[in-house]
N, C-alpha and C. Protein backbone atom coordinates (compact mmCIF):
# COMPACT_ATOMS: atom_id res chain seq x y z
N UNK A 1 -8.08 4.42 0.80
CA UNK A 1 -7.32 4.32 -0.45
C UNK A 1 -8.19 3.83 -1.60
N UNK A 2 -8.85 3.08 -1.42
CA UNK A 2 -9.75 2.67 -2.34
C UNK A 2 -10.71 3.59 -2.94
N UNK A 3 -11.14 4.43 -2.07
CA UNK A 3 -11.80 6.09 -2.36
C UNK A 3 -10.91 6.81 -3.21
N UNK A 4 -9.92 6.92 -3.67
CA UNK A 4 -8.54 7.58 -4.21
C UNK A 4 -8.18 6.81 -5.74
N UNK A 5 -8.34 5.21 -5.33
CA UNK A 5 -8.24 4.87 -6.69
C UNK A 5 -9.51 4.60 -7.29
N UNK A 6 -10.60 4.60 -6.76
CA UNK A 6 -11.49 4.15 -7.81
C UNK A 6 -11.48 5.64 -8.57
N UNK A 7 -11.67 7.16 -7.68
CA UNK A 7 -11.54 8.96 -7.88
C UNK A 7 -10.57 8.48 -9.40
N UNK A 8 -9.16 7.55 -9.33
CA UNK A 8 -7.81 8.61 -10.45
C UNK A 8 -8.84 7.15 -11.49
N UNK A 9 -9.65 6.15 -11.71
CA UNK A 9 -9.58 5.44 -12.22
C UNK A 9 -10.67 5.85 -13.30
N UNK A 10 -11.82 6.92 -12.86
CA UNK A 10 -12.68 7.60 -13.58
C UNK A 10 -11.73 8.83 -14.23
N UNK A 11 -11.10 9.55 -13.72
CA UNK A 11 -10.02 10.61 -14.17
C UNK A 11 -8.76 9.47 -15.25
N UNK A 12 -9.31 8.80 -15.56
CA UNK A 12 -8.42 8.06 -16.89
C UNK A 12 -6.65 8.03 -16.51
N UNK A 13 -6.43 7.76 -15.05
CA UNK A 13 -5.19 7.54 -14.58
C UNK A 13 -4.70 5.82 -14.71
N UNK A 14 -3.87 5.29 -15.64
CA UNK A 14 -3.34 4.25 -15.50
C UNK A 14 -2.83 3.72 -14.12
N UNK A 15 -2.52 2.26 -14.07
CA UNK A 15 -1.98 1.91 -12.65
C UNK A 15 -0.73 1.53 -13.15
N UNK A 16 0.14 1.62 -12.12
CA UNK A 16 1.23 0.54 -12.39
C UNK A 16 2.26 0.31 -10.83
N UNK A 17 2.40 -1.22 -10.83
CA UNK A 17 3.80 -1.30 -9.77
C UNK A 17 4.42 -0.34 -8.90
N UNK A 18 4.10 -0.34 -7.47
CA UNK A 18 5.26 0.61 -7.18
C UNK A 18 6.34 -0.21 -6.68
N UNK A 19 7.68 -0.29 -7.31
CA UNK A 19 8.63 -1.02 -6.94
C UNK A 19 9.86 -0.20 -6.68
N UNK A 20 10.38 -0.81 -5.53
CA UNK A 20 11.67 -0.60 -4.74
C UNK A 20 11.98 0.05 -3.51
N UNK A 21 9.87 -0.27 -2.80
CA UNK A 21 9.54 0.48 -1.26
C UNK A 21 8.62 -1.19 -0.57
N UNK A 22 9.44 -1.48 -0.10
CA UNK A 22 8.94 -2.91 0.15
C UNK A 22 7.92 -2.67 1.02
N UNK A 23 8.69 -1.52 2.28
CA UNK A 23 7.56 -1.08 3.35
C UNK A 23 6.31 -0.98 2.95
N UNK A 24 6.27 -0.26 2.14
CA UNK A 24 5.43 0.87 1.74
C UNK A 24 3.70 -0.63 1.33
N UNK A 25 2.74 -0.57 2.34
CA UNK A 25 1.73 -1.74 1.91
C UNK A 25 0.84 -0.89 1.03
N UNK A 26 1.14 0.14 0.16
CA UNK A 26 -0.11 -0.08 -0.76
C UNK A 26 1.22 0.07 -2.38
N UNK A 27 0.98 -1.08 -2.70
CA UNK A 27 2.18 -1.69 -4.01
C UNK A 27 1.72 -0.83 -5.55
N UNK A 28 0.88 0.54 -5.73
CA UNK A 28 0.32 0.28 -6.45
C UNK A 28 0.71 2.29 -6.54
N UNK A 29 0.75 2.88 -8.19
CA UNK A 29 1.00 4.69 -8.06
C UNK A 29 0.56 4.81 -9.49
N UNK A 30 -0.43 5.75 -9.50
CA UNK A 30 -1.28 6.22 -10.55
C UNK A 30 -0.28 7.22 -11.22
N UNK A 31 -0.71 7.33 -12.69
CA UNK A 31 0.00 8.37 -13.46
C UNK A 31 -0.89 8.67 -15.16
N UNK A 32 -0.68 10.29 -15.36
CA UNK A 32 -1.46 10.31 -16.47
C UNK A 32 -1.04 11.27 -17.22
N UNK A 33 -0.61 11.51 -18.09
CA UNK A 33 -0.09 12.61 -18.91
C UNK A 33 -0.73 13.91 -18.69
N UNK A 34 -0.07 15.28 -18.78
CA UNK A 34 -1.09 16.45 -18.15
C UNK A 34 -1.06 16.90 -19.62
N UNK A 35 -2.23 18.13 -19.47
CA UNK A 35 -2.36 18.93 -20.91
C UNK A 35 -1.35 19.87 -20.49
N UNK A 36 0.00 20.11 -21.26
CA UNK A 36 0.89 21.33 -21.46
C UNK A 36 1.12 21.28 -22.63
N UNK A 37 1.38 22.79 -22.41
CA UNK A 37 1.99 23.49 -23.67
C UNK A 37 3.52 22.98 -23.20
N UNK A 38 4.36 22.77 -22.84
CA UNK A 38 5.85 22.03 -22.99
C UNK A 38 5.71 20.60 -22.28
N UNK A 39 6.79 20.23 -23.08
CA UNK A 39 6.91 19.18 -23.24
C UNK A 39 8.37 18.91 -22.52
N UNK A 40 8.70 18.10 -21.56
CA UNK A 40 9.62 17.36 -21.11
C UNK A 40 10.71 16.68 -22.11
N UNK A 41 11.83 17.49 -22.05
CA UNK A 41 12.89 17.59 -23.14
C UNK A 41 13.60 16.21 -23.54
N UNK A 42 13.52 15.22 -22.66
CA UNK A 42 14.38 13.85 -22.57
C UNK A 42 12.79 13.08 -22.82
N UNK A 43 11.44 13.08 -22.57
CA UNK A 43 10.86 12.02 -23.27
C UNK A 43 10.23 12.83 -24.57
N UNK A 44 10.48 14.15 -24.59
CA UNK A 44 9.34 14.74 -25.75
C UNK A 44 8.16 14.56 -25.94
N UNK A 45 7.44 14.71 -24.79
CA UNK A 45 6.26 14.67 -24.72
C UNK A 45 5.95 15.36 -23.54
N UNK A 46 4.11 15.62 -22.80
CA UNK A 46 4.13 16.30 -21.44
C UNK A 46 4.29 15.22 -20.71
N UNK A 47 5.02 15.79 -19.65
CA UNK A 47 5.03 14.89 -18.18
C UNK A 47 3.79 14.58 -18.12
N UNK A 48 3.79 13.09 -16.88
CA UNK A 48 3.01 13.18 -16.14
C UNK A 48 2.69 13.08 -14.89
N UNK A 49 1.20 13.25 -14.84
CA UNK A 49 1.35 13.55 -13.46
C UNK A 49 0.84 12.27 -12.60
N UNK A 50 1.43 12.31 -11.51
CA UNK A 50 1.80 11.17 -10.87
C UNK A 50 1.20 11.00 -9.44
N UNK A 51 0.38 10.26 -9.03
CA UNK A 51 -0.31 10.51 -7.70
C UNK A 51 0.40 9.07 -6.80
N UNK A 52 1.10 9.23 -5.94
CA UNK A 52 1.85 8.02 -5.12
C UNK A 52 1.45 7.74 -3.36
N UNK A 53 0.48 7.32 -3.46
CA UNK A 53 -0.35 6.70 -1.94
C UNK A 53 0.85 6.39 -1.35
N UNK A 54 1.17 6.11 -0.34
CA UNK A 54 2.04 5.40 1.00
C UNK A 54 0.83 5.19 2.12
N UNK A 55 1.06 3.80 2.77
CA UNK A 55 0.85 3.56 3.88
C UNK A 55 2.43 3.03 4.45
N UNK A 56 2.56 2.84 5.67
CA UNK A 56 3.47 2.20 6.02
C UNK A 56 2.83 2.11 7.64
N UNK A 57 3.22 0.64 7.79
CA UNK A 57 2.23 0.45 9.77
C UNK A 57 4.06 0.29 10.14
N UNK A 58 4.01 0.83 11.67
CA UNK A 58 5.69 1.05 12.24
C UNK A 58 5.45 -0.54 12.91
N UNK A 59 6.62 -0.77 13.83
CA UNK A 59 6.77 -1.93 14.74
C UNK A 59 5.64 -1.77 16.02
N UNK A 60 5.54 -0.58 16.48
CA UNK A 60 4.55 -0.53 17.53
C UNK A 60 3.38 0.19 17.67
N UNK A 61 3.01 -0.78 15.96
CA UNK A 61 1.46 0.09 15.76
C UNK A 61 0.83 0.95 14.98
N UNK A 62 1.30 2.18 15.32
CA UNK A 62 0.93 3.39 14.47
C UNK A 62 1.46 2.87 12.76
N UNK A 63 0.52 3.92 12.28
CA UNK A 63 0.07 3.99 10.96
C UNK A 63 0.28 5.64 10.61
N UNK A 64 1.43 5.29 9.16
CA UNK A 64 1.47 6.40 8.66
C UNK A 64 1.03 6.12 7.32
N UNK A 65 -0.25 7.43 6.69
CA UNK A 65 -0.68 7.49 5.78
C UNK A 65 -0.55 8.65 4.90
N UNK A 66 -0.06 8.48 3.56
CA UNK A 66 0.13 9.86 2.71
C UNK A 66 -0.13 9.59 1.16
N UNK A 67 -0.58 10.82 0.90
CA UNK A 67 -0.54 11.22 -0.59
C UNK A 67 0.39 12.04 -1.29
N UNK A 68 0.97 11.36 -2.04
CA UNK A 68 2.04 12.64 -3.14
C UNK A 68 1.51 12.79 -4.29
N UNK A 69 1.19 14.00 -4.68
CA UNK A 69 1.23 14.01 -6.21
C UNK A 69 2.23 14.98 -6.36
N UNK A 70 2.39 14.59 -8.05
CA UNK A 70 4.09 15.21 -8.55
C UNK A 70 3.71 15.24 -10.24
N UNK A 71 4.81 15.82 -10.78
CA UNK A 71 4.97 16.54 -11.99
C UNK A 71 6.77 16.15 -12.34
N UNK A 72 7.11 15.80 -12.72
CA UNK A 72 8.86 15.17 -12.84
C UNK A 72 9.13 15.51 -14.59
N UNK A 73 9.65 16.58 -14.85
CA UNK A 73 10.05 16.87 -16.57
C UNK A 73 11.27 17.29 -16.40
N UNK A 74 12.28 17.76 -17.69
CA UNK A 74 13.11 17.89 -18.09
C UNK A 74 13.09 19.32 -18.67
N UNK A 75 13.64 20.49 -18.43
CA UNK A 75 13.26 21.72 -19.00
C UNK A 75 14.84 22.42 -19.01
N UNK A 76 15.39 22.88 -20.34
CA UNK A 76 17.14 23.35 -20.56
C UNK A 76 17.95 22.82 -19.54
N UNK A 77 17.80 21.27 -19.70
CA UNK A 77 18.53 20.41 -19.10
C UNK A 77 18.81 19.99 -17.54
N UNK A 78 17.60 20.65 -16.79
CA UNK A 78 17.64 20.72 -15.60
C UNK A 78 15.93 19.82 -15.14
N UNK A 79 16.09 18.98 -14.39
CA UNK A 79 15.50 17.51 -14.32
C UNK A 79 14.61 18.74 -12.43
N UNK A 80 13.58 18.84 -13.06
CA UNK A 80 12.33 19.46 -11.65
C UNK A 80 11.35 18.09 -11.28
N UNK A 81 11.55 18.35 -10.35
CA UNK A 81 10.44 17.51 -9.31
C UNK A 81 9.19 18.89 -8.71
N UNK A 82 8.27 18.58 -9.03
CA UNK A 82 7.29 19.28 -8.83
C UNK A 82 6.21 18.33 -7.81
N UNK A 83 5.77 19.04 -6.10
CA UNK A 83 4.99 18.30 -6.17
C UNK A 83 3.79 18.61 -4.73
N UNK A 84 3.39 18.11 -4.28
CA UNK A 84 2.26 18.55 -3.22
C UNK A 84 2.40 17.23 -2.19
N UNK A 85 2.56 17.06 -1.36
CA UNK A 85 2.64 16.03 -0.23
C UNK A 85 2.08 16.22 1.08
N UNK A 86 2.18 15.15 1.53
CA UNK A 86 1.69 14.85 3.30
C UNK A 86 -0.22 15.33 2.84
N UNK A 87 -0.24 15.15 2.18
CA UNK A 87 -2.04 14.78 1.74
C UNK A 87 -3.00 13.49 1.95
N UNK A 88 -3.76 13.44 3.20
CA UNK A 88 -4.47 12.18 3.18
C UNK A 88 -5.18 11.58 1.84
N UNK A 89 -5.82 10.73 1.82
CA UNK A 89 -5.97 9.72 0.55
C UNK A 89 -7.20 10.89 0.66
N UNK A 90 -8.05 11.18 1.27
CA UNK A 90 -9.63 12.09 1.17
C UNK A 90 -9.52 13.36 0.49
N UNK A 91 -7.97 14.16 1.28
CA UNK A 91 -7.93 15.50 0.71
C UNK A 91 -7.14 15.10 -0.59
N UNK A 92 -6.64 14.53 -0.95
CA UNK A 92 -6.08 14.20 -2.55
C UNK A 92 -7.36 14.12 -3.28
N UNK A 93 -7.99 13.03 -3.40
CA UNK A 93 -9.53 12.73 -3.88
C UNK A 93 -10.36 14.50 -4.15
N UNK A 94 -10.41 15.22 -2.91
CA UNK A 94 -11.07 16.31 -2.71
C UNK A 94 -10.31 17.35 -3.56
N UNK A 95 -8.89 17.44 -3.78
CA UNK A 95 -8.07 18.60 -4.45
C UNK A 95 -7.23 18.41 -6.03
N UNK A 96 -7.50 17.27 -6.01
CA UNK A 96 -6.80 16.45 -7.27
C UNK A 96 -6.88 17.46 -8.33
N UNK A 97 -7.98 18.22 -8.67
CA UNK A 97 -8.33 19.04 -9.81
C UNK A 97 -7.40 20.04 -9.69
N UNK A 98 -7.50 20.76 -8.94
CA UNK A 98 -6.85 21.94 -7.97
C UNK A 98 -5.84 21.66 -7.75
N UNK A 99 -5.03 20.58 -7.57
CA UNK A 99 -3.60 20.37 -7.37
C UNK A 99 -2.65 19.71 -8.93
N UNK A 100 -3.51 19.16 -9.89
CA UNK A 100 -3.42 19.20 -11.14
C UNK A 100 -2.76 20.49 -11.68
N UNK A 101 -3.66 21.46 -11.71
CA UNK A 101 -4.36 22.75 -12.41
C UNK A 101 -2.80 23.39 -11.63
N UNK A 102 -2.64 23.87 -10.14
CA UNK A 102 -1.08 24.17 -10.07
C UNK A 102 -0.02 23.76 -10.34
N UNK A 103 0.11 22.20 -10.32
CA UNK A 103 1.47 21.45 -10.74
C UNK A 103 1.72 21.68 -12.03
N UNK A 104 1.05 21.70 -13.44
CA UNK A 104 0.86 21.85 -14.55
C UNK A 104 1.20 23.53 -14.92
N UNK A 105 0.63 24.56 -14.30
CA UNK A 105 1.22 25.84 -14.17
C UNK A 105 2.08 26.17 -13.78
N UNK A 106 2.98 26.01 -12.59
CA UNK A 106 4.26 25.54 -12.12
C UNK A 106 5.08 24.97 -13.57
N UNK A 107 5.08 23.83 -13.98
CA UNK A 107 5.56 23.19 -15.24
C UNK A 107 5.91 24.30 -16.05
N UNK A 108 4.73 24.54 -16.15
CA UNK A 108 5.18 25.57 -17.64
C UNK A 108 5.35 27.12 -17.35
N UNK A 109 5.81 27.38 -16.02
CA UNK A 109 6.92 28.89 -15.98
C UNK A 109 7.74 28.66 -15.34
N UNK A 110 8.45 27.09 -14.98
CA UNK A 110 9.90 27.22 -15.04
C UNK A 110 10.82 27.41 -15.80
């Protein structure tokens, strides 16, 4: 994980809180405005895009680890979740550009 945030911290991704996943041990979900041509109708501006680590360790041990990135706008009143998941912290790091570059195209031909 640390490979992942130092990657969104050169890519000019803010940090902030992740609150209301207590499980969830990494407390922390990057986000950064994308370049579009539309703009998300309820903040008027472009979404952004949002990269959300999870770890979570179970009761007997095992370790589950994931990457989400996502795209969340407002387009003729209908609220899209856009997004790419079940991505280790390495292949996020490795596709981030590439998974940018579709979520952002996606965006703008719904």
């Amino acid at each position: 994980m640390e490979k992942l945030k130092q990657v969104l911290k050169e890519k000019g991704f803010s940090f902030y809180l992740n609150h209301g996943d207590d499980d969830n041990l990494i407390q922390w979900y990057a986000a950064k405005r994308i370049q579009s041509n539309r703009d998300c109708e309820l903040n008027q501006h472009e979404p952004s895009i949002c990269v959300m680590p999870t770890h979570y360790k179970f009761t007997d041990g095992r370790d589950y680890i994931d990457t989400r990135i996502e795209v969340i706008g407002q387009f003729k009143g209908v609220w899209w979740h856009l997004l790419a998941y079940s991505l280790l912290p390495d292949e996020a790091v490795q596709r981030l550009d590439e998974i940018t570059e579709t979520l952002t195209r996606l965006w703008e031909t719904v």
